[in-house]
C-alpha atoms as a PDB file:
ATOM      1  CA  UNK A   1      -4.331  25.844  11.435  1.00  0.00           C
ATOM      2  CA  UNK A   2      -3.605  22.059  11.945  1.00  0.00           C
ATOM      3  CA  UNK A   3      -0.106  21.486  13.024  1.00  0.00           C
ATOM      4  CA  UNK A   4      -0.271  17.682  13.167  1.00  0.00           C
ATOM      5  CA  UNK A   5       2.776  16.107  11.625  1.00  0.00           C
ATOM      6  CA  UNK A   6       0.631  12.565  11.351  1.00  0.00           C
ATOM      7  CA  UNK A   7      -2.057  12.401   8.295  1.00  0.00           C
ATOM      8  CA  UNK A   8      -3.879   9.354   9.748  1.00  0.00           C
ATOM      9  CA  UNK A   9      -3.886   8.227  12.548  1.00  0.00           C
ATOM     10  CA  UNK A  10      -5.565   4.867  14.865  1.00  0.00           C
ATOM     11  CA  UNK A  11      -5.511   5.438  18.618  1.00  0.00           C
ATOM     12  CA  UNK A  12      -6.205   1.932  20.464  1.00  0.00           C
ATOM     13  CA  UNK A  13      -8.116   0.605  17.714  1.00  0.00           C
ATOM     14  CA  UNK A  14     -10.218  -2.817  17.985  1.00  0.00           C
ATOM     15  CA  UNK A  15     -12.157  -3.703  15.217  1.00  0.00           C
ATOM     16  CA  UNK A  16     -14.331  -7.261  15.080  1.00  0.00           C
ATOM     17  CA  UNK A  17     -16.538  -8.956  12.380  1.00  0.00           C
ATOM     18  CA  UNK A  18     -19.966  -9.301  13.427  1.00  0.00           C
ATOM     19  CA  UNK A  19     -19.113 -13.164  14.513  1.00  0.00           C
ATOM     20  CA  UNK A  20     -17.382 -11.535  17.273  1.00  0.00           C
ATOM     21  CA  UNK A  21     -13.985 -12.114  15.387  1.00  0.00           C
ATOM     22  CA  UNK A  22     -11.015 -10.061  16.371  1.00  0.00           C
ATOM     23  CA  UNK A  23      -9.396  -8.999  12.983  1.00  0.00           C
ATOM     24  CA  UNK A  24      -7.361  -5.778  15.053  1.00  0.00           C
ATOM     25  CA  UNK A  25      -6.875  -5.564  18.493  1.00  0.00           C
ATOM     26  CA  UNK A  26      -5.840  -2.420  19.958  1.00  0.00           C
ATOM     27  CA  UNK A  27      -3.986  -1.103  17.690  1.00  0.00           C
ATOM     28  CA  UNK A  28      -2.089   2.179  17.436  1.00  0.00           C
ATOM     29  CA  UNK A  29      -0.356   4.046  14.246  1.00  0.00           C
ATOM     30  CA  UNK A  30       0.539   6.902  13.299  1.00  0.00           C
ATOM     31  CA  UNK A  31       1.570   8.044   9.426  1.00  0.00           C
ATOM     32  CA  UNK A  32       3.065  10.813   8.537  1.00  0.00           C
ATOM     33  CA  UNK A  33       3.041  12.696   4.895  1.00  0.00           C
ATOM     34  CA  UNK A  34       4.907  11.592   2.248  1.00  0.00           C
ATOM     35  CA  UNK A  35       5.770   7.615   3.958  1.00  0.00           C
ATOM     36  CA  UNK A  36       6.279   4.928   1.632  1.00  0.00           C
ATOM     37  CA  UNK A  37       5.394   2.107   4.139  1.00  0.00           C
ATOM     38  CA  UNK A  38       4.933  -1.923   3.568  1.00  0.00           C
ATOM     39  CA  UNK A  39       2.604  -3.708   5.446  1.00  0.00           C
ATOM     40  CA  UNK A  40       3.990  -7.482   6.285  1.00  0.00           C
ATOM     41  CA  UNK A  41       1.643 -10.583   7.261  1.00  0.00           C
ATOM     42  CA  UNK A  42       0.488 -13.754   6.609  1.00  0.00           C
ATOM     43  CA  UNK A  43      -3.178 -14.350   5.458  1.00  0.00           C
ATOM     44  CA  UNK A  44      -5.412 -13.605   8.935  1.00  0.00           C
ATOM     45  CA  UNK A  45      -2.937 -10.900  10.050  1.00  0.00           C
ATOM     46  CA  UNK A  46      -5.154  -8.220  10.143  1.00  0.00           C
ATOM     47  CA  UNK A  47      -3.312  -5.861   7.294  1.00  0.00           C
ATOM     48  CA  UNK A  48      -6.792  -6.234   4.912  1.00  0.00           C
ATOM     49  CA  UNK A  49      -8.910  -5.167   8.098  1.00  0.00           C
ATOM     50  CA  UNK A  50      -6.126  -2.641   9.318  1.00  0.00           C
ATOM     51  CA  UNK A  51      -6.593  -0.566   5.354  1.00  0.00           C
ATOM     52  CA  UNK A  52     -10.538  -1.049   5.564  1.00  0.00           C
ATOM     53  CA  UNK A  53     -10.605   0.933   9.280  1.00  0.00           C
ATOM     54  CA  UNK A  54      -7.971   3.810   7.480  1.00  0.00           C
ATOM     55  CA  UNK A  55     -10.197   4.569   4.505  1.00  0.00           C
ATOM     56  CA  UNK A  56     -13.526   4.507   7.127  1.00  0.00           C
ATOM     57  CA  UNK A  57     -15.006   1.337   5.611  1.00  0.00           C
ATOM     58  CA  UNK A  58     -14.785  -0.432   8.648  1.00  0.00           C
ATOM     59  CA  UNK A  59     -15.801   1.578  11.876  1.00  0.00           C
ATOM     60  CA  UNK A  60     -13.485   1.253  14.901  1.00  0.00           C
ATOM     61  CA  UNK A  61     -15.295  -0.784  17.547  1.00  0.00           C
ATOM     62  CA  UNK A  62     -13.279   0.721  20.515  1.00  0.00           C
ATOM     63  CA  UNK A  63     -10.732   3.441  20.064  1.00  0.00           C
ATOM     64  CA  UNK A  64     -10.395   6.639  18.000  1.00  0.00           C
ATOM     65  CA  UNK A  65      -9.332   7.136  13.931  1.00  0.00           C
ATOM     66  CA  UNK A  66      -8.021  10.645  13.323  1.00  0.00           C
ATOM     67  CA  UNK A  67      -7.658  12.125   9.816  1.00  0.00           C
ATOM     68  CA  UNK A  68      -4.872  15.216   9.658  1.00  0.00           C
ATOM     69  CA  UNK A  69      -5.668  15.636  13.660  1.00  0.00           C
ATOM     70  CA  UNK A  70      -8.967  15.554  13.417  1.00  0.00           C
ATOM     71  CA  UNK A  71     -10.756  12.665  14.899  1.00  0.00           C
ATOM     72  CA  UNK A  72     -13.390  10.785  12.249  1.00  0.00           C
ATOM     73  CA  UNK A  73     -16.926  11.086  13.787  1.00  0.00           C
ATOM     74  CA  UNK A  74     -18.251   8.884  11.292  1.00  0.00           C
ATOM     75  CA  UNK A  75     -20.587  11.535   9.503  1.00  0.00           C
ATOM     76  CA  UNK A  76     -21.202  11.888   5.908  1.00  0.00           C
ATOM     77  CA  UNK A  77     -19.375  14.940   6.340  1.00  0.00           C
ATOM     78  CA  UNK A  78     -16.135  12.870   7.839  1.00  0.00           C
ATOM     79  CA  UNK A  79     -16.267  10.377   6.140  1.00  0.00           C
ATOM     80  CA  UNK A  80     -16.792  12.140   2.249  1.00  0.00           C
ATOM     81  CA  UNK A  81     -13.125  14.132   3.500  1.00  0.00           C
ATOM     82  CA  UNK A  82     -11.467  11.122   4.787  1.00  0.00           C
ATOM     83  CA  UNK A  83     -12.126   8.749   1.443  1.00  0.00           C
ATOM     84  CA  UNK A  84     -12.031  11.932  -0.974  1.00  0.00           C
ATOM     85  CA  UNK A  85      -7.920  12.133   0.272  1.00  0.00           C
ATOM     86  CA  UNK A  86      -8.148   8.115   0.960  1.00  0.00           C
ATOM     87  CA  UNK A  87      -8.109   6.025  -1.752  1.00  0.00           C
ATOM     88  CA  UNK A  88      -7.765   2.095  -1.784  1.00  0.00           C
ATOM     89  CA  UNK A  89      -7.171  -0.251  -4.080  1.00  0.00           C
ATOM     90  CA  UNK A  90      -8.537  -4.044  -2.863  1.00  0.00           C
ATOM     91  CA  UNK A  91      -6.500  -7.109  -3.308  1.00  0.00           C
ATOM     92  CA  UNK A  92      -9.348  -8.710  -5.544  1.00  0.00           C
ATOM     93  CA  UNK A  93     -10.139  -5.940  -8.176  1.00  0.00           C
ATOM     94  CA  UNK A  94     -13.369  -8.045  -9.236  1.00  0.00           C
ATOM     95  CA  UNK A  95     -14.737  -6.481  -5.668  1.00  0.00           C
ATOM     96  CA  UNK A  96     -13.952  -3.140  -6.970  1.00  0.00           C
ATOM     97  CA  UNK A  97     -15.012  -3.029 -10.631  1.00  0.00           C
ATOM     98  CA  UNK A  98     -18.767  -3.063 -11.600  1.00  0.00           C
ATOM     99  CA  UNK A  99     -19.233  -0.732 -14.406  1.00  0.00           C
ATOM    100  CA  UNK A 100     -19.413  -2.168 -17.898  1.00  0.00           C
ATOM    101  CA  UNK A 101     -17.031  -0.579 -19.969  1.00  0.00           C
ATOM    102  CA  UNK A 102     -12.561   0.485 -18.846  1.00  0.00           C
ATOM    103  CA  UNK A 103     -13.412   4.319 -19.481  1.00  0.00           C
ATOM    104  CA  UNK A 104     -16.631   4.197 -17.514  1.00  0.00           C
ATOM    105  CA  UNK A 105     -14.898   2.441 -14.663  1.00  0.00           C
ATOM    106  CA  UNK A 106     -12.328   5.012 -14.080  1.00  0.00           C
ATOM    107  CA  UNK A 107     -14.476   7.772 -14.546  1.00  0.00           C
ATOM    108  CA  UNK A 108     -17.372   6.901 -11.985  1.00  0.00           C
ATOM    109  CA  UNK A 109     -15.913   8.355  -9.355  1.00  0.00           C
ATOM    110  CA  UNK A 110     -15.583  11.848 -10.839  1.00  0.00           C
ATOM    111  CA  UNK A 111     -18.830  11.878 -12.249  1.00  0.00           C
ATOM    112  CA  UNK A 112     -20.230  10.705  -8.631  1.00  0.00           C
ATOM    113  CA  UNK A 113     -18.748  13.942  -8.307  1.00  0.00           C
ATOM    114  CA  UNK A 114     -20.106  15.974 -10.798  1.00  0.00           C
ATOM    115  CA  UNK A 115     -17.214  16.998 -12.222  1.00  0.00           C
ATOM    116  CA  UNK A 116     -16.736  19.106 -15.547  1.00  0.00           C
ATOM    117  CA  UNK A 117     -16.791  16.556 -18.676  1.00  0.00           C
ATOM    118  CA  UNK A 118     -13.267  17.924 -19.895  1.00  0.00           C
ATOM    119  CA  UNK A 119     -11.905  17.886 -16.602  1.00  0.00           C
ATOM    120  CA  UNK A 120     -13.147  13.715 -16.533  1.00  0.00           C
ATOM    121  CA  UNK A 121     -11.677  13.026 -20.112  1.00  0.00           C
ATOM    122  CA  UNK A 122      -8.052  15.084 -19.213  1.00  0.00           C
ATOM    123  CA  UNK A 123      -7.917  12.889 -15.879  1.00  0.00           C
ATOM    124  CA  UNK A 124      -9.549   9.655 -17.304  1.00  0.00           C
ATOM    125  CA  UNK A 125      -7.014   9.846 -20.072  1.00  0.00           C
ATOM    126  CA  UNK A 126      -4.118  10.619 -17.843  1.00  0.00           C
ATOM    127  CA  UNK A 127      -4.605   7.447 -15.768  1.00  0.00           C
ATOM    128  CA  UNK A 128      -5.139   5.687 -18.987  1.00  0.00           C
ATOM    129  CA  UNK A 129      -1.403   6.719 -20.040  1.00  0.00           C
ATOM    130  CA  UNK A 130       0.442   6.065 -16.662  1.00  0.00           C
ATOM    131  CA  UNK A 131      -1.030   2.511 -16.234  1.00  0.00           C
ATOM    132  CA  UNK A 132      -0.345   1.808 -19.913  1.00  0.00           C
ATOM    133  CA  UNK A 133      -3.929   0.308 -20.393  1.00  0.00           C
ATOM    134  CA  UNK A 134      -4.773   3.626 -23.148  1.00  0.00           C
ATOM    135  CA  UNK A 135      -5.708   0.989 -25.736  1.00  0.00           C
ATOM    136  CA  UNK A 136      -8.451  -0.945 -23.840  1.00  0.00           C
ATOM    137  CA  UNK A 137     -10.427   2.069 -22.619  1.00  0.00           C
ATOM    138  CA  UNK A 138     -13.548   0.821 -24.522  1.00  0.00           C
ATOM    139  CA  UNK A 139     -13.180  -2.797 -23.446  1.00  0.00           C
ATOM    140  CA  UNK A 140     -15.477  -4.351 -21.848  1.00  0.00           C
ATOM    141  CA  UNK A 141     -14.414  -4.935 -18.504  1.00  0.00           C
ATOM    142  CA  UNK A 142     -15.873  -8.299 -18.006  1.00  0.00           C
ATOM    143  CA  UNK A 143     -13.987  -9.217 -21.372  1.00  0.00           C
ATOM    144  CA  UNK A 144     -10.353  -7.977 -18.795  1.00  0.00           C
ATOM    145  CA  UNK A 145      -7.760 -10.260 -17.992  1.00  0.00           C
ATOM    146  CA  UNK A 146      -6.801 -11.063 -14.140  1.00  0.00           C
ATOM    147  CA  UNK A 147      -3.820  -8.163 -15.243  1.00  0.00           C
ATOM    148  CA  UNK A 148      -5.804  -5.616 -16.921  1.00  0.00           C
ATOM    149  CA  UNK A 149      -8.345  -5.374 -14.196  1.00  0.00           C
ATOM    150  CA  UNK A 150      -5.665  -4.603 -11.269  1.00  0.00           C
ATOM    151  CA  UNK A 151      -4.754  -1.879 -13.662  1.00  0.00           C
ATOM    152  CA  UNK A 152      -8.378  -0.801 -14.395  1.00  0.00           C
ATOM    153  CA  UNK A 153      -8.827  -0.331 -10.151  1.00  0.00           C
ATOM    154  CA  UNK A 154      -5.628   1.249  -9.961  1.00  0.00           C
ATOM    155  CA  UNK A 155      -6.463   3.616 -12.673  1.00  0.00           C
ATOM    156  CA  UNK A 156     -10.042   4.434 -10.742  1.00  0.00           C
ATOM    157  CA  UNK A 157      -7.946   5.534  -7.858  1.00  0.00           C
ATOM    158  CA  UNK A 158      -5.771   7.418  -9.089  1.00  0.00           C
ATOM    159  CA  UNK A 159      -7.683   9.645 -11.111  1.00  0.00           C
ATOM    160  CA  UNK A 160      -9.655  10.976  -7.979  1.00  0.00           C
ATOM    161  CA  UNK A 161      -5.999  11.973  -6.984  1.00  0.00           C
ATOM    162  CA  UNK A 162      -6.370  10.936  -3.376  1.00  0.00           C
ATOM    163  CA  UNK A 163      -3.205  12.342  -1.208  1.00  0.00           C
ATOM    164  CA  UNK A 164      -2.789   8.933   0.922  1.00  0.00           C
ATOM    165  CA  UNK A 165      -2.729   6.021  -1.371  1.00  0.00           C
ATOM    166  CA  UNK A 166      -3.543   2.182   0.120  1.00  0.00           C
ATOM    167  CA  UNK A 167      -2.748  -0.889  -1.699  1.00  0.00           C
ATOM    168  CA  UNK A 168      -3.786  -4.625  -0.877  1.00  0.00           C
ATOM    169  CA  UNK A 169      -0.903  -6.841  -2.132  1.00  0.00           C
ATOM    170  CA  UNK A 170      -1.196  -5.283  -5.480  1.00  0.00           C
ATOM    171  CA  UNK A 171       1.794  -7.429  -6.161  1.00  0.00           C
ATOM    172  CA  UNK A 172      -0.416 -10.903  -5.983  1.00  0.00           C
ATOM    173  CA  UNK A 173      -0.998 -12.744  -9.350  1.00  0.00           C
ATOM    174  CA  UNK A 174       1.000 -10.478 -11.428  1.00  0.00           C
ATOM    175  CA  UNK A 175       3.614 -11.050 -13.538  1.00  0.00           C
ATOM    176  CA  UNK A 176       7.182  -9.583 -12.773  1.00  0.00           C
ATOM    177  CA  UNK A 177       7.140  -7.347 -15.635  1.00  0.00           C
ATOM    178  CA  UNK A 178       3.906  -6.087 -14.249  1.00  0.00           C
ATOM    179  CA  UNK A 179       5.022  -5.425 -11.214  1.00  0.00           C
ATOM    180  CA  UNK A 180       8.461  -3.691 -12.059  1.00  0.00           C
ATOM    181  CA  UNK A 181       5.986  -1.030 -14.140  1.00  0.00           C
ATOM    182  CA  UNK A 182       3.519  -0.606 -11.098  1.00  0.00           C
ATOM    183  CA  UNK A 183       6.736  -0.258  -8.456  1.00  0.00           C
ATOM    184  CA  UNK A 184       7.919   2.323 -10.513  1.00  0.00           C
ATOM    185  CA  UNK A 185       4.647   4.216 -10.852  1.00  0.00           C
ATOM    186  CA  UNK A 186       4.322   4.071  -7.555  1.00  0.00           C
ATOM    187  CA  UNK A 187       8.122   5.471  -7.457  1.00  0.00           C
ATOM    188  CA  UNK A 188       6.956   8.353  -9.409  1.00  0.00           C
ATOM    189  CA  UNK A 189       3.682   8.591  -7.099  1.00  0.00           C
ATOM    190  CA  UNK A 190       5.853   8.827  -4.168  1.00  0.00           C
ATOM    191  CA  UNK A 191       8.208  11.445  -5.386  1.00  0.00           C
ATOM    192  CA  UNK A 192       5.122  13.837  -6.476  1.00  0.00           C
ATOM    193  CA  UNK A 193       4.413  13.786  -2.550  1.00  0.00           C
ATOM    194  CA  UNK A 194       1.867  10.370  -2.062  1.00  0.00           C
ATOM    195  CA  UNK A 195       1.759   9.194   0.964  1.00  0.00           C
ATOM    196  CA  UNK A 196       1.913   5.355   0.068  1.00  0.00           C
ATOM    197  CA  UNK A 197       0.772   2.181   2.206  1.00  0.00           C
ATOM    198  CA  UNK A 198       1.070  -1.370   0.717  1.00  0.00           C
ATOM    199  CA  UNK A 199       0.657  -4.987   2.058  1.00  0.00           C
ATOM    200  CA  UNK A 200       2.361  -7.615   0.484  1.00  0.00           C
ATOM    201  CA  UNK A 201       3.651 -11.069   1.143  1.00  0.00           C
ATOM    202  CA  UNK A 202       6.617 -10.214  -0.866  1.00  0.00           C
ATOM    203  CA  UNK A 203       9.765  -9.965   1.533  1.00  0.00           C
ATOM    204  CA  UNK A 204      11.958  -9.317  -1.540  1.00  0.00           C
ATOM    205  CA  UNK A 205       9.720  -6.324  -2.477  1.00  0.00           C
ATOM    206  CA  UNK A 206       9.064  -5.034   0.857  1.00  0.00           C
ATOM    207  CA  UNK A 207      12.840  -4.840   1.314  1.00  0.00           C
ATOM    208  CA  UNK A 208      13.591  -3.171  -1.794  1.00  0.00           C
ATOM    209  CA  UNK A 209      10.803  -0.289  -1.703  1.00  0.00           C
ATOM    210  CA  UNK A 210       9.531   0.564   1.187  1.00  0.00           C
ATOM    211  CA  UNK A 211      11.358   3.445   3.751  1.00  0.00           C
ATOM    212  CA  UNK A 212       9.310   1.702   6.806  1.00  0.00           C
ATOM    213  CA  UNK A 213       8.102  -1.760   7.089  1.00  0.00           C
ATOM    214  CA  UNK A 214       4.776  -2.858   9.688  1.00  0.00           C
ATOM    215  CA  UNK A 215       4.924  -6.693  10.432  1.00  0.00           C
ATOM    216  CA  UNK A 216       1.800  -7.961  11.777  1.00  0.00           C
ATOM    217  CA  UNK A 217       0.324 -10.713  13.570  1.00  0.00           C
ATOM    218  CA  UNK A 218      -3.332 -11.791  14.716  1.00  0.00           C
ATOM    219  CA  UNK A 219      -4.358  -8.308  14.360  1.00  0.00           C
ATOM    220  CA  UNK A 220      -1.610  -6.778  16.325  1.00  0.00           C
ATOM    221  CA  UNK A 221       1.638  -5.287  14.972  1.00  0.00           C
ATOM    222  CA  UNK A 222       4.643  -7.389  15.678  1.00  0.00           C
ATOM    223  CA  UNK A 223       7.320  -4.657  14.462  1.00  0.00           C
ATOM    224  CA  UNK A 224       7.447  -1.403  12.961  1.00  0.00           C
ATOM    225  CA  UNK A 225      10.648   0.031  11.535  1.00  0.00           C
ATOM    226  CA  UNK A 226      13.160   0.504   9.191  1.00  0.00           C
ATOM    227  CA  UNK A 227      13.734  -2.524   6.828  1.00  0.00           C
ATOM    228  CA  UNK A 228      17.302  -3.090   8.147  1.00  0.00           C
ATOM    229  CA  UNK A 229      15.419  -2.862  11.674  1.00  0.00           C
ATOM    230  CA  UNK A 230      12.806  -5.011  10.716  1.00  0.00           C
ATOM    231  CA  UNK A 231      14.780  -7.790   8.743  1.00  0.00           C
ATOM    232  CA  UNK A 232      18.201  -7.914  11.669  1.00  0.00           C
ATOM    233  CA  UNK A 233      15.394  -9.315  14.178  1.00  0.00           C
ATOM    234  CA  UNK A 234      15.011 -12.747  13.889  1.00  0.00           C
ATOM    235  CA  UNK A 235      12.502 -13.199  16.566  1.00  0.00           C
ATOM    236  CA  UNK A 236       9.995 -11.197  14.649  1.00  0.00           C
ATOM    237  CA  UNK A 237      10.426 -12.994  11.129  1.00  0.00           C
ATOM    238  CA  UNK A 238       9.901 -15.989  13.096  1.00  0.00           C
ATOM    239  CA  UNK A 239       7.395 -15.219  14.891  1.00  0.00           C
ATOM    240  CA  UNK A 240       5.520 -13.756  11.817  1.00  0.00           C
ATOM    241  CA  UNK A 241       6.476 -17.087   9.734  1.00  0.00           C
ATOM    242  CA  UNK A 242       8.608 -14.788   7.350  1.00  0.00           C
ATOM    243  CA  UNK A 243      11.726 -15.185   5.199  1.00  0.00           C
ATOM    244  CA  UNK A 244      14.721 -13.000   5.168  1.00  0.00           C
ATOM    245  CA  UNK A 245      15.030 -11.159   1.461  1.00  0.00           C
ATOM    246  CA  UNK A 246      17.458 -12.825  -0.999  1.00  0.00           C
ATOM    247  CA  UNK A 247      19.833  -9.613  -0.597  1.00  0.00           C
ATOM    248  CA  UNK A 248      19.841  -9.434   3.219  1.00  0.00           C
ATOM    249  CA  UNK A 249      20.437 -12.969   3.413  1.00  0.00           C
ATOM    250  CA  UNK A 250      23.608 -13.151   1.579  1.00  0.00           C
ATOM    251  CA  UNK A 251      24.873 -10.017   3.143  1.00  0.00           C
ATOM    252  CA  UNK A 252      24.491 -12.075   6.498  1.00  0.00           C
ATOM    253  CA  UNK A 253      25.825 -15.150   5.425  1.00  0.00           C
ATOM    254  CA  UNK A 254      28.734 -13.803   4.313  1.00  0.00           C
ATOM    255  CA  UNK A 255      28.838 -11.166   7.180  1.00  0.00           C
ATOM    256  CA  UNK A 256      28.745  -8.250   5.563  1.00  0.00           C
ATOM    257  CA  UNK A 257      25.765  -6.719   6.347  1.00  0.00           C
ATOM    258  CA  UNK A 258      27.493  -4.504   8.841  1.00  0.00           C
ATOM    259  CA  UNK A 259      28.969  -2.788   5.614  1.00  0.00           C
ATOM    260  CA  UNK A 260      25.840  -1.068   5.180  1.00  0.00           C
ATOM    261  CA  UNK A 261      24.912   0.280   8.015  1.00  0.00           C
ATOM    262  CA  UNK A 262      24.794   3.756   6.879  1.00  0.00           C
ATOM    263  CA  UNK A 263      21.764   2.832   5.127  1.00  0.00           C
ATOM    264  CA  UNK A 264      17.983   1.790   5.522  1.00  0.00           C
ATOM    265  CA  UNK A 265      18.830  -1.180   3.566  1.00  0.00           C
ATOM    266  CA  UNK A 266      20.832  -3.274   1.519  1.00  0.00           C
ATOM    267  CA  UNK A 267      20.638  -2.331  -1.977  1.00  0.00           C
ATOM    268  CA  UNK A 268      21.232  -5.431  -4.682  1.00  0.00           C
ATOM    269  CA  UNK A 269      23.673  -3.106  -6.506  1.00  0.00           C
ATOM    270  CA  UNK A 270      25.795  -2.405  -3.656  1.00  0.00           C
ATOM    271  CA  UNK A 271      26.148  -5.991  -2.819  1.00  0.00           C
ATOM    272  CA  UNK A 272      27.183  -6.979  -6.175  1.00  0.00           C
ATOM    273  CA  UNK A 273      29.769  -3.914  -6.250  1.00  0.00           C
ATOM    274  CA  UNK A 274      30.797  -4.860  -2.587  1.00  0.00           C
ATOM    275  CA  UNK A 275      30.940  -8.911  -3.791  1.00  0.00           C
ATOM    276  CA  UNK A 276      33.074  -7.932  -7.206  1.00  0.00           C
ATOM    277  CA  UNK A 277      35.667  -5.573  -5.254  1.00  0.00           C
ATOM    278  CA  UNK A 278      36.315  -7.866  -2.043  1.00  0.00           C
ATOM    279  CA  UNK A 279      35.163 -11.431  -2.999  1.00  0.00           C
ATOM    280  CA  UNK A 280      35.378 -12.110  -6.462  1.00  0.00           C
ATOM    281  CA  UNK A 281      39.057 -13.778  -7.604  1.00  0.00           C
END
């Protein structure tokens, strides 16, 4: 029986492009079950490469990847396990969609798998309802919108009901609406027992969702934390050309942040309830 409280691992992990490009360089991490985790970085800091080497797309040059304390060998074997329980969504869903119709798209992967037909429709049509997209399953997915077809490679992913989910800025070129919905699905996700990873570029939304922030750099990670950790360490967001979210910022201008310290974060409600009872006239 494996007692490993990690899921995934990366022990000393460098991984380079074939132009001899460094996109991670020695990198270790370790995730446990059920983290809701945000990956913070400008563009070249490695978080793309770093979700490509978790889901065994990209082989470790140097170093060791371990799935539930098992290290990945790189077999058909390994690597049908790791990406069954794996699944990632990529930051530009027209790499990830190719099949000519929504409900086609989301079902591929179970019929790769030779699945039962009912047991495709129940999960095809589940997906359909919790991304909200029910009404264009016969579209044509070259006929999507930039929206429709983040929700269409969502929808793919989730139906193969992986147990670690990875997003690539799933945030980017949404609208806020948008993104409130997909937060909250991911919410839900996370309460059913997902294990959750998610880049962004989004201080504002790191801060507010995720339980344990990664901040990297060059292909190395800068900091790894808890938000309030993360976000009280100026060095780091300057080092990592980041801004402080809205919330935390006030709370520190005013001096306040101390208030909270009982918590991971700042919450936007308590602030304004904190603000109203001791600032307000």
């Amino acid at each position: 029986m494996n007692n490993t409280p990690f899921m995934i691992e990366l022990a000393d992990v460098t991984f380079e492009y074939p132009d001899k490009t460094a996109a991670v360089k020695n990198l270790s991490l370790k995730i446990k079950a059920g983290e809701k985790i945000a990956i913070l970085g400008g563009n070249g800091a490695g978080k793309s490469s770093l979700f490509l080497l978790l889901n065994g797309i990209h082989k470790t040059g140097s170093g060791k990847l371990y799935f539930k304390g098992q290290e990945v060998k790189y077999s058909k074997k390994d690597l049908l396990n790791l990406r069954k329980s794996t699944g990632i969504v990529f930051q530009d869903p027209e790499t990830q969609i190719f099949s000519s119709s929504v409900y086609e798209e989301i079902s591929f992967g179970l019929e790769n798998l030779k699945y039962a037909e009912n047991e495709i429709k129940a999960r095809v049509d589940h997906a359909l309802q919790l991304l909200e997209i029910a009404d264009i399953k016969q579209k044509p997915t070259h006929l999507l919108s930039y929206g429709e077809k983040k929700k269409v490679s969502i929808a793919g992913i989730l139906v193969m009901d992986p147990e670690i989910l990875i997003l690539d800025e799933p945030d980017a070129c949404l609208d806020p609406v948008t993104v409130s919905n997909l937060i909250k699905l991911l919410d839900d996700l996370h309460q059913k027992g997902k294990t959750i990873l998610m880049s962004t570029q989004d201080v504002n939304l790191a801060y507010s969702w995720a339980e344990r922030i990664i901040v990297m750099k060059n292909g190395i990670i800068l900091k790894d934390g808890l938000p309030s950790e993360i976000f009280s360490n100026l060095k780091v967001i300057k080092e990592a050309s980041l801004e402080l979210p809205v919330v935390y910022e006030i709370a520190v201008k005013l001096n306040i942040q101390s208030k909270f310290k009982q918590k991971p974060n700042i919450k936007k409600d308590d602030l304004i309830k904190y603000i109203k009872k001791n600032i307000s006239p």
